[in-house]
C-alpha atoms as a PDB file:
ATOM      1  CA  UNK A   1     136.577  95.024  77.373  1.00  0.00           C
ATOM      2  CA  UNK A   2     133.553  96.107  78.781  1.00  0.00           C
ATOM      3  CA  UNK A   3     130.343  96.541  76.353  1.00  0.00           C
ATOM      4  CA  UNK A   4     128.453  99.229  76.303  1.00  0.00           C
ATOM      5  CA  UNK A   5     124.478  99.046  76.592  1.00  0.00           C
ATOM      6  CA  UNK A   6     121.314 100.180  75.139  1.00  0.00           C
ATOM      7  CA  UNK A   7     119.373 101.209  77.739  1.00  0.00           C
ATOM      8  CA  UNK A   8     116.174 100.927  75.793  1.00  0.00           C
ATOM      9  CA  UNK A   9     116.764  97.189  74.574  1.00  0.00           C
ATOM     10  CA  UNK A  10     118.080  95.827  78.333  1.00  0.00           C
ATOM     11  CA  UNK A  11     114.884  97.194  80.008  1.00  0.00           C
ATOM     12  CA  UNK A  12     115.656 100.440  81.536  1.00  0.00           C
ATOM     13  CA  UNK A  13     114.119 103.069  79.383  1.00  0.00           C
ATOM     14  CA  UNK A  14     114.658 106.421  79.713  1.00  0.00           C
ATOM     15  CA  UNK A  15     113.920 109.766  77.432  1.00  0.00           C
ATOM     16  CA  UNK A  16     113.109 113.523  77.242  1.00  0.00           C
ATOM     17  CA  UNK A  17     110.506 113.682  79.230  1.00  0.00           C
ATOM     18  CA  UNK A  18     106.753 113.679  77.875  1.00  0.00           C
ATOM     19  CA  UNK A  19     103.862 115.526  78.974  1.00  0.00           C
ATOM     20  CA  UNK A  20     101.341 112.812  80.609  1.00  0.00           C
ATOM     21  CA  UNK A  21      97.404 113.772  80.195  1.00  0.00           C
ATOM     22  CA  UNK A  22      95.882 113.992  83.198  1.00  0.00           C
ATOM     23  CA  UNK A  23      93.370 110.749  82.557  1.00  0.00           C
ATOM     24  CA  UNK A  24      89.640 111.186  81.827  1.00  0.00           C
ATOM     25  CA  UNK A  25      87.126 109.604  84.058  1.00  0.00           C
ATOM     26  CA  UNK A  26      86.254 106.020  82.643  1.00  0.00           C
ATOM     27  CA  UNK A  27      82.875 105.717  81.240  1.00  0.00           C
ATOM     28  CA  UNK A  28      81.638 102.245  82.426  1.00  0.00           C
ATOM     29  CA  UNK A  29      80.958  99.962  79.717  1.00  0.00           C
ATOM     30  CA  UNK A  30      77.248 100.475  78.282  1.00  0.00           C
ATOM     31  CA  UNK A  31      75.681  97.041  78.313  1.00  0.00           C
ATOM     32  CA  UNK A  32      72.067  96.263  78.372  1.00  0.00           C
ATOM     33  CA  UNK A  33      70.494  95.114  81.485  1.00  0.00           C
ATOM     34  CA  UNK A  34      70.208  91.663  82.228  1.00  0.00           C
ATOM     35  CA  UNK A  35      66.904  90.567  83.080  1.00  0.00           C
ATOM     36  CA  UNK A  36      66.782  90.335  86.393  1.00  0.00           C
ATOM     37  CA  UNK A  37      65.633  86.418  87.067  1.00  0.00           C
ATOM     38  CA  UNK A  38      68.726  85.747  84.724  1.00  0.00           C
ATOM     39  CA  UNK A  39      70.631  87.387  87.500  1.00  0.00           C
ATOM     40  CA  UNK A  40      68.733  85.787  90.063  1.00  0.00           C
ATOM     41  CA  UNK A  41      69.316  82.400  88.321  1.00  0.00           C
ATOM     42  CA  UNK A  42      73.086  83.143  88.368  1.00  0.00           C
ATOM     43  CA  UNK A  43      73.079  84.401  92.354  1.00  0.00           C
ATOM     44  CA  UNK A  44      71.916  80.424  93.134  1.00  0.00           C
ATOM     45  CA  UNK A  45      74.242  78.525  91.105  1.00  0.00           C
ATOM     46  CA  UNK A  46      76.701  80.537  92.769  1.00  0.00           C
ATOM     47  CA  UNK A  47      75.849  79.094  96.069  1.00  0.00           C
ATOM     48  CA  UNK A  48      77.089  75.742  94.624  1.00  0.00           C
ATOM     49  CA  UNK A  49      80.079  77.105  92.613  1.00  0.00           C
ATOM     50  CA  UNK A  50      81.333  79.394  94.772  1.00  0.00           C
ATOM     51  CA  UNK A  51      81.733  81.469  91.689  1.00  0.00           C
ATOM     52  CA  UNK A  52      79.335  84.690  91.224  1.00  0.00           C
ATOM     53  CA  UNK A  53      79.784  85.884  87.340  1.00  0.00           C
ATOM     54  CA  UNK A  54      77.834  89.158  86.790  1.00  0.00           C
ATOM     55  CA  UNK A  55      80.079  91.088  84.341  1.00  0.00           C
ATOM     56  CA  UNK A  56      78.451  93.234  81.746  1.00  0.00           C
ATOM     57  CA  UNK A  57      74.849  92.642  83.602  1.00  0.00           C
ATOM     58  CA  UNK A  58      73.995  96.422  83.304  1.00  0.00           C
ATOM     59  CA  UNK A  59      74.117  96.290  87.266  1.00  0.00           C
ATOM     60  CA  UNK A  60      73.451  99.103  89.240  1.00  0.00           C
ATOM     61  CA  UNK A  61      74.029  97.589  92.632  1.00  0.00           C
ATOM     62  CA  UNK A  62      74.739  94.532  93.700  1.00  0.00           C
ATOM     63  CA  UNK A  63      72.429  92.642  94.026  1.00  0.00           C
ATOM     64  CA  UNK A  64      70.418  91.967  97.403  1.00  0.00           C
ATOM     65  CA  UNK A  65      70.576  88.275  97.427  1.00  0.00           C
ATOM     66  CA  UNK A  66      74.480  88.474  96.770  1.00  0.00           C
ATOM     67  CA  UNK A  67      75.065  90.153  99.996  1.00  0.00           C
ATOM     68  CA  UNK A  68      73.310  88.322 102.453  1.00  0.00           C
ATOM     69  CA  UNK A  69      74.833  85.508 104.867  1.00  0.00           C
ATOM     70  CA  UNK A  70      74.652  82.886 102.648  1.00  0.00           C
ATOM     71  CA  UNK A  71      77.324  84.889 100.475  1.00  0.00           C
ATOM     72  CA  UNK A  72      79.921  83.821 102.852  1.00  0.00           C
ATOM     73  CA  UNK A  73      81.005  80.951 100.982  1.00  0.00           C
ATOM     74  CA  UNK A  74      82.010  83.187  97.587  1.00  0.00           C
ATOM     75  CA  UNK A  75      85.356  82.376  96.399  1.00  0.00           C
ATOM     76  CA  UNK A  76      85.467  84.719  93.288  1.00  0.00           C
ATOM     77  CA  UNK A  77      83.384  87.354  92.356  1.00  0.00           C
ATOM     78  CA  UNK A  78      83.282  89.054  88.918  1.00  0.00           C
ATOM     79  CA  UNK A  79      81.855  92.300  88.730  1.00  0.00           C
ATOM     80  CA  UNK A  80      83.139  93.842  85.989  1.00  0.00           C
ATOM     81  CA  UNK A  81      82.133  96.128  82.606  1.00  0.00           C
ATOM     82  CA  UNK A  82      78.704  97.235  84.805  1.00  0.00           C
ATOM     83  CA  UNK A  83      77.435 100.988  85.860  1.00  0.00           C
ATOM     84  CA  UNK A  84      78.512 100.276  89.840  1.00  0.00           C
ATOM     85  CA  UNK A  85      78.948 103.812  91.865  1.00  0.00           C
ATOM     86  CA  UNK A  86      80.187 102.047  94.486  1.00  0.00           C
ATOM     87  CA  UNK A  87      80.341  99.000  97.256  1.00  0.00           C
ATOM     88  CA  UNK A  88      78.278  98.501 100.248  1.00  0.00           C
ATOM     89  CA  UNK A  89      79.138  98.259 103.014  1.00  0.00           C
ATOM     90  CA  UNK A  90      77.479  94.451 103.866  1.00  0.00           C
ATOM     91  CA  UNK A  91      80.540  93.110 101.451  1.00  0.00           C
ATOM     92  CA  UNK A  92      81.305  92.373 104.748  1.00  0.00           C
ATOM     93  CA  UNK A  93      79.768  89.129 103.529  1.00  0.00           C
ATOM     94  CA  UNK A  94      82.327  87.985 101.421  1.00  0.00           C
ATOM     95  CA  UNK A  95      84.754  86.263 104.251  1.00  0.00           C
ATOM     96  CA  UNK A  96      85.747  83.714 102.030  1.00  0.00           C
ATOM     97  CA  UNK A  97      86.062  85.711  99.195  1.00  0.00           C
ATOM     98  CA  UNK A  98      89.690  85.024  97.196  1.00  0.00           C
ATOM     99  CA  UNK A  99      89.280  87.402  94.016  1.00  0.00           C
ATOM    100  CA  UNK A 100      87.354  90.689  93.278  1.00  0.00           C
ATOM    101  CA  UNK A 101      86.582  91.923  90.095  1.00  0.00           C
ATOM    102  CA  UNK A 102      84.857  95.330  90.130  1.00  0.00           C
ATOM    103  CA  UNK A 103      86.905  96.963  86.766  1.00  0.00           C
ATOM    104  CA  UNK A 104      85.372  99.110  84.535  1.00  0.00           C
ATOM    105  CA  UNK A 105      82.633 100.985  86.738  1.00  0.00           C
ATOM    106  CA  UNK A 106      82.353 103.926  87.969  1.00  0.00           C
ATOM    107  CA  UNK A 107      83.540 103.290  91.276  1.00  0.00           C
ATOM    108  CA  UNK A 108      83.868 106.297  93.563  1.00  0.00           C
ATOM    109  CA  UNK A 109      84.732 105.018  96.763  1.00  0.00           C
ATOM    110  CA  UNK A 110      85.203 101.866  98.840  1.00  0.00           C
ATOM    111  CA  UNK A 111      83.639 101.181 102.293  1.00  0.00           C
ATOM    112  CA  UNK A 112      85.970 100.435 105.358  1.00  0.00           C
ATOM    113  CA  UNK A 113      84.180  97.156 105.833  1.00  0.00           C
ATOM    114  CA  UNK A 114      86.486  96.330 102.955  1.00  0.00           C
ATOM    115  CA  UNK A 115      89.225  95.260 106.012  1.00  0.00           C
ATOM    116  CA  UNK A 116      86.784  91.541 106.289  1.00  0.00           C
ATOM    117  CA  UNK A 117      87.174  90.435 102.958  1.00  0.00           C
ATOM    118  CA  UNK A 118      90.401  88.479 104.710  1.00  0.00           C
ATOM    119  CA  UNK A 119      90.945  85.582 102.317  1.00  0.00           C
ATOM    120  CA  UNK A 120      91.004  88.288  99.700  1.00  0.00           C
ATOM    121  CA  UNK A 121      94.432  87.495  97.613  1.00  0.00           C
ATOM    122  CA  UNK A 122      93.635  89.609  93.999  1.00  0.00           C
ATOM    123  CA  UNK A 123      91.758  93.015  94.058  1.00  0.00           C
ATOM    124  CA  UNK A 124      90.895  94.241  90.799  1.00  0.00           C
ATOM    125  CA  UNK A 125      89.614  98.387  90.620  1.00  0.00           C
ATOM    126  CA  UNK A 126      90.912  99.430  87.284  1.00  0.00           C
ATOM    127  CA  UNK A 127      89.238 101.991  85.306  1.00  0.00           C
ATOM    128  CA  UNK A 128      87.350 103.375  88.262  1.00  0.00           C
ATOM    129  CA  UNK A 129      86.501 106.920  89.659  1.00  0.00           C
ATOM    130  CA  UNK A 130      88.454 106.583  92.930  1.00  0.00           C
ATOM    131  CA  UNK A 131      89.846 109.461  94.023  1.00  0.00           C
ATOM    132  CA  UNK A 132      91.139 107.786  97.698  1.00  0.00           C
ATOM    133  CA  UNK A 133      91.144 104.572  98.978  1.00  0.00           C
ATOM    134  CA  UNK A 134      90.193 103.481 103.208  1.00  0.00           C
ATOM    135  CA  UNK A 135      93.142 103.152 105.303  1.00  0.00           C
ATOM    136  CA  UNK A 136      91.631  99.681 105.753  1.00  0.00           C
ATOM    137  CA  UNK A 137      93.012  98.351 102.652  1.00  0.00           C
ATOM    138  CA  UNK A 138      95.763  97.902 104.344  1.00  0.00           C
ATOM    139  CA  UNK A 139      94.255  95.102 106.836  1.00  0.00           C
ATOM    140  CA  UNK A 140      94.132  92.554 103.876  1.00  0.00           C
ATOM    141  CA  UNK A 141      96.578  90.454 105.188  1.00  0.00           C
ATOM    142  CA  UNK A 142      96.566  87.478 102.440  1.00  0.00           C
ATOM    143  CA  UNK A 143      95.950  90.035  99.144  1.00  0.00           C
ATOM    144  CA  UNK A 144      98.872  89.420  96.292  1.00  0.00           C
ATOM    145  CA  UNK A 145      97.707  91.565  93.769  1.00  0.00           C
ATOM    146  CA  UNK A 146      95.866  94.760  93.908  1.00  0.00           C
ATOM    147  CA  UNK A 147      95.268  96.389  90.284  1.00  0.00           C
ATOM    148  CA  UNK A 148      94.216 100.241  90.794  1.00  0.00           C
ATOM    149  CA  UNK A 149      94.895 102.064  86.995  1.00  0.00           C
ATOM    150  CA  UNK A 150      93.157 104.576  85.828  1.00  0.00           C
ATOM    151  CA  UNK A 151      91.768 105.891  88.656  1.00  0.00           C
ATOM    152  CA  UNK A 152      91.565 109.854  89.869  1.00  0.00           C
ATOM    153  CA  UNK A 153      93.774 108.817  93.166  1.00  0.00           C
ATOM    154  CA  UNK A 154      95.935 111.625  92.921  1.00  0.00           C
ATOM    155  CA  UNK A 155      98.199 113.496  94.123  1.00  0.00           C
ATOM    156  CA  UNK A 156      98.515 111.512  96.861  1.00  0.00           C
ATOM    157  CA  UNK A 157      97.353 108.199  98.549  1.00  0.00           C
ATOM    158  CA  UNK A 158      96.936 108.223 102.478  1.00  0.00           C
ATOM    159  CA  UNK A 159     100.112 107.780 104.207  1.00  0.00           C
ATOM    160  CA  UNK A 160      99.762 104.901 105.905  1.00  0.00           C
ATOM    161  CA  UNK A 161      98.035 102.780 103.021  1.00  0.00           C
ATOM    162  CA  UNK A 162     100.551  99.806 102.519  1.00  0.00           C
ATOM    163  CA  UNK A 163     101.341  99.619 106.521  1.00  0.00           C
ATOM    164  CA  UNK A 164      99.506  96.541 108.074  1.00  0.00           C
ATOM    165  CA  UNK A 165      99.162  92.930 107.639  1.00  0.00           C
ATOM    166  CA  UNK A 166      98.889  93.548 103.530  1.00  0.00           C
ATOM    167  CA  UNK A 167     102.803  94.803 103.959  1.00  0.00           C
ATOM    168  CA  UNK A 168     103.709  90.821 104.160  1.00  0.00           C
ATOM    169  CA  UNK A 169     101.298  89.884 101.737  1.00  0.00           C
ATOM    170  CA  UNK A 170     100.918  92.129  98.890  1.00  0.00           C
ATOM    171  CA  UNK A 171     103.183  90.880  95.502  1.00  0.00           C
ATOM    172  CA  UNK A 172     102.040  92.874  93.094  1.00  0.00           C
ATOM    173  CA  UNK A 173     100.853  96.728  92.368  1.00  0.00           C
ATOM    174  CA  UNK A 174      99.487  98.545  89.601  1.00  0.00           C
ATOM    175  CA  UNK A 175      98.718 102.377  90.066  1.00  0.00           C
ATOM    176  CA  UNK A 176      98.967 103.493  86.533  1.00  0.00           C
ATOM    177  CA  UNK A 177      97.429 106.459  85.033  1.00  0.00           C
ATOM    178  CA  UNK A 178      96.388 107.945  88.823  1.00  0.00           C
ATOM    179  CA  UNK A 179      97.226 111.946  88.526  1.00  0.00           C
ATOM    180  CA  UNK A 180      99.705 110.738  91.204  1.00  0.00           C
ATOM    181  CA  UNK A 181     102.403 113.833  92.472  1.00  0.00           C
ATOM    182  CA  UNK A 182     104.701 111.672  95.179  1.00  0.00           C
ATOM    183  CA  UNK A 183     104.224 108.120  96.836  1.00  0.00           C
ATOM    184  CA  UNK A 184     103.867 107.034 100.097  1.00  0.00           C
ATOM    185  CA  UNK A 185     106.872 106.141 101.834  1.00  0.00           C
ATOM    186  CA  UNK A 186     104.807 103.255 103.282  1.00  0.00           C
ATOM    187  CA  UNK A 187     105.422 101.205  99.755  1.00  0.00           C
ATOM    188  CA  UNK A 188     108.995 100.552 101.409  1.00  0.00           C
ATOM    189  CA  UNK A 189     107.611  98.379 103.906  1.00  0.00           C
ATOM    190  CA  UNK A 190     105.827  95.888 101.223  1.00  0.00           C
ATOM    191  CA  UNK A 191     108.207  93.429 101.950  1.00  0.00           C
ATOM    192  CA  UNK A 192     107.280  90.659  99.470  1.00  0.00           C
ATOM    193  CA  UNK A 193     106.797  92.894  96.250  1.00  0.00           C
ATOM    194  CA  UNK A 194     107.584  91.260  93.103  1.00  0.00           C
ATOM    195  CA  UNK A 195     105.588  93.657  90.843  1.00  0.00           C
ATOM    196  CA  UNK A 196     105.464  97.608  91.036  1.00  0.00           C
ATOM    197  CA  UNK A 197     103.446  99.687  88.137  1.00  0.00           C
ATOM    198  CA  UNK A 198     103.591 103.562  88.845  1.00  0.00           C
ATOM    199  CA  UNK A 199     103.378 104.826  85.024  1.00  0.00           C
ATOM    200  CA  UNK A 200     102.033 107.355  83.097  1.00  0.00           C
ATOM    201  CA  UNK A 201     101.294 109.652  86.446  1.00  0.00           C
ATOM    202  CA  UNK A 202     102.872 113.216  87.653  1.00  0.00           C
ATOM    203  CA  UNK A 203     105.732 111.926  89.611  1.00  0.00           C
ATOM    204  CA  UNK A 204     109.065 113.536  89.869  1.00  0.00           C
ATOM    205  CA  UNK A 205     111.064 111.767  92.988  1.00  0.00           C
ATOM    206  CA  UNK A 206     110.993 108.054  93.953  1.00  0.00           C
ATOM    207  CA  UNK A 207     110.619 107.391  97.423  1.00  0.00           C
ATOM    208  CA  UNK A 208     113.911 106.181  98.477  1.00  0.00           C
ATOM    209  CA  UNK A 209     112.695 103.380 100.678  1.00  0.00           C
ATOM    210  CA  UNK A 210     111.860 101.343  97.344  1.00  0.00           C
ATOM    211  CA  UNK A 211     115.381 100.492  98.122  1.00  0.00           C
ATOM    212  CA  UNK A 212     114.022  98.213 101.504  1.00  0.00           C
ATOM    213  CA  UNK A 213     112.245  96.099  98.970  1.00  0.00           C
ATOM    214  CA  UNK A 214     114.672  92.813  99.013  1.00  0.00           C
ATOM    215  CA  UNK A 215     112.157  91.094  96.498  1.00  0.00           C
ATOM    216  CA  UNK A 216     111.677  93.270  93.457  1.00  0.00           C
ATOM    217  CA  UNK A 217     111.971  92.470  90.787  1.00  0.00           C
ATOM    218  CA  UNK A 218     110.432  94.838  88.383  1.00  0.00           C
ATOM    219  CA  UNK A 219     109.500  98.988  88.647  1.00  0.00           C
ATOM    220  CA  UNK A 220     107.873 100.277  85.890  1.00  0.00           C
ATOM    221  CA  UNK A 221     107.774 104.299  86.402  1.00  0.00           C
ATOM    222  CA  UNK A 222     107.356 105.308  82.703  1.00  0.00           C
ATOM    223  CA  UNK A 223     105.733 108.597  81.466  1.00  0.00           C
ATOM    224  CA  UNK A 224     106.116 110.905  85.042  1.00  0.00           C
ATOM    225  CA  UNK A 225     108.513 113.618  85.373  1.00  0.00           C
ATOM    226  CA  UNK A 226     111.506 111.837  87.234  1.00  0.00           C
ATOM    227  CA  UNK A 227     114.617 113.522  87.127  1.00  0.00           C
ATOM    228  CA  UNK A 228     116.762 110.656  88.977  1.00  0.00           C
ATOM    229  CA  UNK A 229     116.518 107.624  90.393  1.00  0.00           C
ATOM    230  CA  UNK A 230     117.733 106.717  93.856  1.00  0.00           C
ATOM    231  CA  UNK A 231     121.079 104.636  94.777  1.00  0.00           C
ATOM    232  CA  UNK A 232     119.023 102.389  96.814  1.00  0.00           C
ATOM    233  CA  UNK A 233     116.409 101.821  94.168  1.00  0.00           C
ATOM    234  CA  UNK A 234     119.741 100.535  91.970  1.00  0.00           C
ATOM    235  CA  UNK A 235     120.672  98.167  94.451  1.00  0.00           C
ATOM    236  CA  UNK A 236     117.435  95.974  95.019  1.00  0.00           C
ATOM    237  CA  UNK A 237     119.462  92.898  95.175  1.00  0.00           C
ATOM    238  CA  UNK A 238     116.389  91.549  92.741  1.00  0.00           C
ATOM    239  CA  UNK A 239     115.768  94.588  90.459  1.00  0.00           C
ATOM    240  CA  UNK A 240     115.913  93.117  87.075  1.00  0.00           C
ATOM    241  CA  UNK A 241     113.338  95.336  85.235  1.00  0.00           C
ATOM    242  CA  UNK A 242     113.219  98.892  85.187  1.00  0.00           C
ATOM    243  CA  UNK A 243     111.388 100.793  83.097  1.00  0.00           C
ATOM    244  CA  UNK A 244     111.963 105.105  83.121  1.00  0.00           C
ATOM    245  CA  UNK A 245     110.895 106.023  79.154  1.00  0.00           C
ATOM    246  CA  UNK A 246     109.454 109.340  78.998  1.00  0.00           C
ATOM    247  CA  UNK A 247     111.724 110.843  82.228  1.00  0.00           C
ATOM    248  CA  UNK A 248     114.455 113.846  81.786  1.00  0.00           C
ATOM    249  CA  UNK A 249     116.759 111.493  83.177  1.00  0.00           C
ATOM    250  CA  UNK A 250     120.164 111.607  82.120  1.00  0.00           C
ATOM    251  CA  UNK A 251     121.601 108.223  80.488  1.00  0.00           C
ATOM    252  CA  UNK A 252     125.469 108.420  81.691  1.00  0.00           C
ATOM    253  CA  UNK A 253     124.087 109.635  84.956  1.00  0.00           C
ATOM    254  CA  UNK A 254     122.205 106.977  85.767  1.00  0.00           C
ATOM    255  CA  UNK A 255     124.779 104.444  83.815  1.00  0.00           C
ATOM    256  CA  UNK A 256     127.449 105.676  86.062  1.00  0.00           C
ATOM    257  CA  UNK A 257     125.350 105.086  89.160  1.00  0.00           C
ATOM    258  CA  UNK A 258     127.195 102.705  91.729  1.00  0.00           C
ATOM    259  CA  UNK A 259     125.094  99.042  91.678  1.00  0.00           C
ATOM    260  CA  UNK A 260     124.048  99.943  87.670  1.00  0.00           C
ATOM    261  CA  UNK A 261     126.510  97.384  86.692  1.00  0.00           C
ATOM    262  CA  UNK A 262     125.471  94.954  89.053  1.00  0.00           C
ATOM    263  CA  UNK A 263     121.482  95.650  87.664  1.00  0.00           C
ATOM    264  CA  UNK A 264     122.724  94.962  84.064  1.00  0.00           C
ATOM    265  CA  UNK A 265     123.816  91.779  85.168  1.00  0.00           C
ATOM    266  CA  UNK A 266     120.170  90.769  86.471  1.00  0.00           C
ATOM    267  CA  UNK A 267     118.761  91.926  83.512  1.00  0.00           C
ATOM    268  CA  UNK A 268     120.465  89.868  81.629  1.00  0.00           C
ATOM    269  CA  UNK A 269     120.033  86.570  83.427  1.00  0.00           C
ATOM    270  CA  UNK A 270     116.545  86.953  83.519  1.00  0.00           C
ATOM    271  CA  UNK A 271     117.037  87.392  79.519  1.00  0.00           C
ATOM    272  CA  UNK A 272     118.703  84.710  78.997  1.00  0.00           C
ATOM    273  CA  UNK A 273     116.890  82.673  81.436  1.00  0.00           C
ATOM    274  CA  UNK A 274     113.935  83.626  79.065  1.00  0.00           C
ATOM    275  CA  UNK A 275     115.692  82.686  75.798  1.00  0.00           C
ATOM    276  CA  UNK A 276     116.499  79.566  77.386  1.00  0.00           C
ATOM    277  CA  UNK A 277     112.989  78.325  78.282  1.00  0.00           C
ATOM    278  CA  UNK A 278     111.699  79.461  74.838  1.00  0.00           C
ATOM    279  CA  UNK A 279     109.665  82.352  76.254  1.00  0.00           C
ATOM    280  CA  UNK A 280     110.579  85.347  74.068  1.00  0.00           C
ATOM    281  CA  UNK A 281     111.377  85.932  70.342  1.00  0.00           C
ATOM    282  CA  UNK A 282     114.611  87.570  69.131  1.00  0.00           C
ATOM    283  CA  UNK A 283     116.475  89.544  71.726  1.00  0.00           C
ATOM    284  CA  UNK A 284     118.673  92.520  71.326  1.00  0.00           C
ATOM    285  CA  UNK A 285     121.446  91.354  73.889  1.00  0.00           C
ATOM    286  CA  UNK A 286     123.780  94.515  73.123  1.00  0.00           C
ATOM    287  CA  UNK A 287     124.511  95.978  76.202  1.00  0.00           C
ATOM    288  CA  UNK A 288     123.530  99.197  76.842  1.00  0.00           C
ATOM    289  CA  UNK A 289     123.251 100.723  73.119  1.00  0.00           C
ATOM    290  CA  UNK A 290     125.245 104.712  73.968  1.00  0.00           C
ATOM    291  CA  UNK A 291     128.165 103.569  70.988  1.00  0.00           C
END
């Protein structure tokens, strides 16, 4: 006899649905200023690191001497926590450059010379003021993460934002808290996406073409205004995650979904795959909690 899950406690969360706050502009973190031949200081050592660490420096801009030629050789850069307005466009620099913090500024917009940062693999803009991003995003062909919440992106992004080289690179998205009314069909051609964060925006529809995405493995669309989700969506063949609290979605609807068995049974071998390397606590392994 077949049990009967809780929807809640095998990862696919659904409710009544929940008004979302349309998110406040982030106020970039107030930190004193650095004096400035500390910063200079940490601009050379960088040239030996490779590392440039200027988080909570009270910066401004970026500095002059962090931008020039001989900032080719950057591998990570950590901008973070400062009073940034935006990036110039002489990043251009940063060839070599692997990671990018810039979270918690006040970021309005990127520059297009953003496309030569192409040993880029983890962008990092939470807790911005973006309110679009450059088409050329989508020429980072070797970026695996990109980490965009709580940003003013909405309602829409640019159509053709995840075409490109970054469609057989890109692993992992995070577009929470974005004012964000519909995505762009162009997420269905991210063809090695693991990781896909779309909470706590305005949505009501999932773009069917989530369904072309052979690799993921977890959706998190909590707190929007969905109403259903797609058949395709069901049937990632590696959907194992799937997170819908705070939707009108009806449970036996989308429990009597063709593929939902089939998801339920993911689920719970990445559970138990979990318990079995030690990696969780306690477990509620009822299935599917309607009794």
């Amino acid at each position: 006899r077949k049990s009967v899950c809780n929807l809640t406690t095998m990862g696919c969360q659904c409710g009544k649905s929940t008004t979302v706050e349309a998110p406040q502009a982030p106020v970039p973190g107030k930190v004193k200023a650095v004096p400035k031949d500390v910063i200079q200081k940490k601009v050379a050592q960088a040239k030996n690191t490779r590392v440039l660490a200027l988080r909570e420096c009270g910066l401004k801009a970026i500095p002059e001497a962090a931008l020039g030629p001989e900032a080719a050789n950057l591998r990570t850069i950590d901008l973070a926590s400062n009073q940034l307005k935006a990036l110039p466009p002489s990043i251009a620099q940063w060839s070599s450059l692997q990671s990018l913090s810039c979270g918690n500024n006040a970021i309005t917009e990127l520059p297009a010379s953003i496309q030569s940062l192409v040993s880029l693999q983890k962008l990092t803009l939470s807790s911005n003021r973006l309110s679009t991003l450059p088409v050329e995003i989508s020429m980072l062909g070797k970026v695996k993460v990109i980490e965009l919440d709580q940003n003013l992106l909405g309602p829409k992004l640019p159509e053709e934002i995840f075409s490109g080289p970054v469609s057989d690179s890109l692993e992992e998205l995070v577009l929470t808290n974005n004012r964000l009314e519909e995505l762009p069909v162009s997420l269905g051609a991210l063809s090695k996406l693991v990781r896909l964060v779309v909470s706590k925006n305005r949505l009501t529809v999932l773009p069917v073409q989530l369904g072309q995405l052979s690799k993921l493995q977890h959706l998190d669309a909590a707190e929007n205004s969905i109403t259903s989700v797609p058949e395709a969506i069901i049937a990632c063949p590696s959907l194992n995650e799937l997170w819908l609290k705070g939707n009108p979605i009806e449970r036996l609807h989308l429990q009597a979904m063709p593929g939902f068995e089939d998801f339920l049974e993911r689920r719970k071998q990445r559970l138990d795959a979990r318990i079995g390397s030690n990696v969780v606590g306690r477990v509620d392994l009822s299935v599917c909690g309607l009794d």
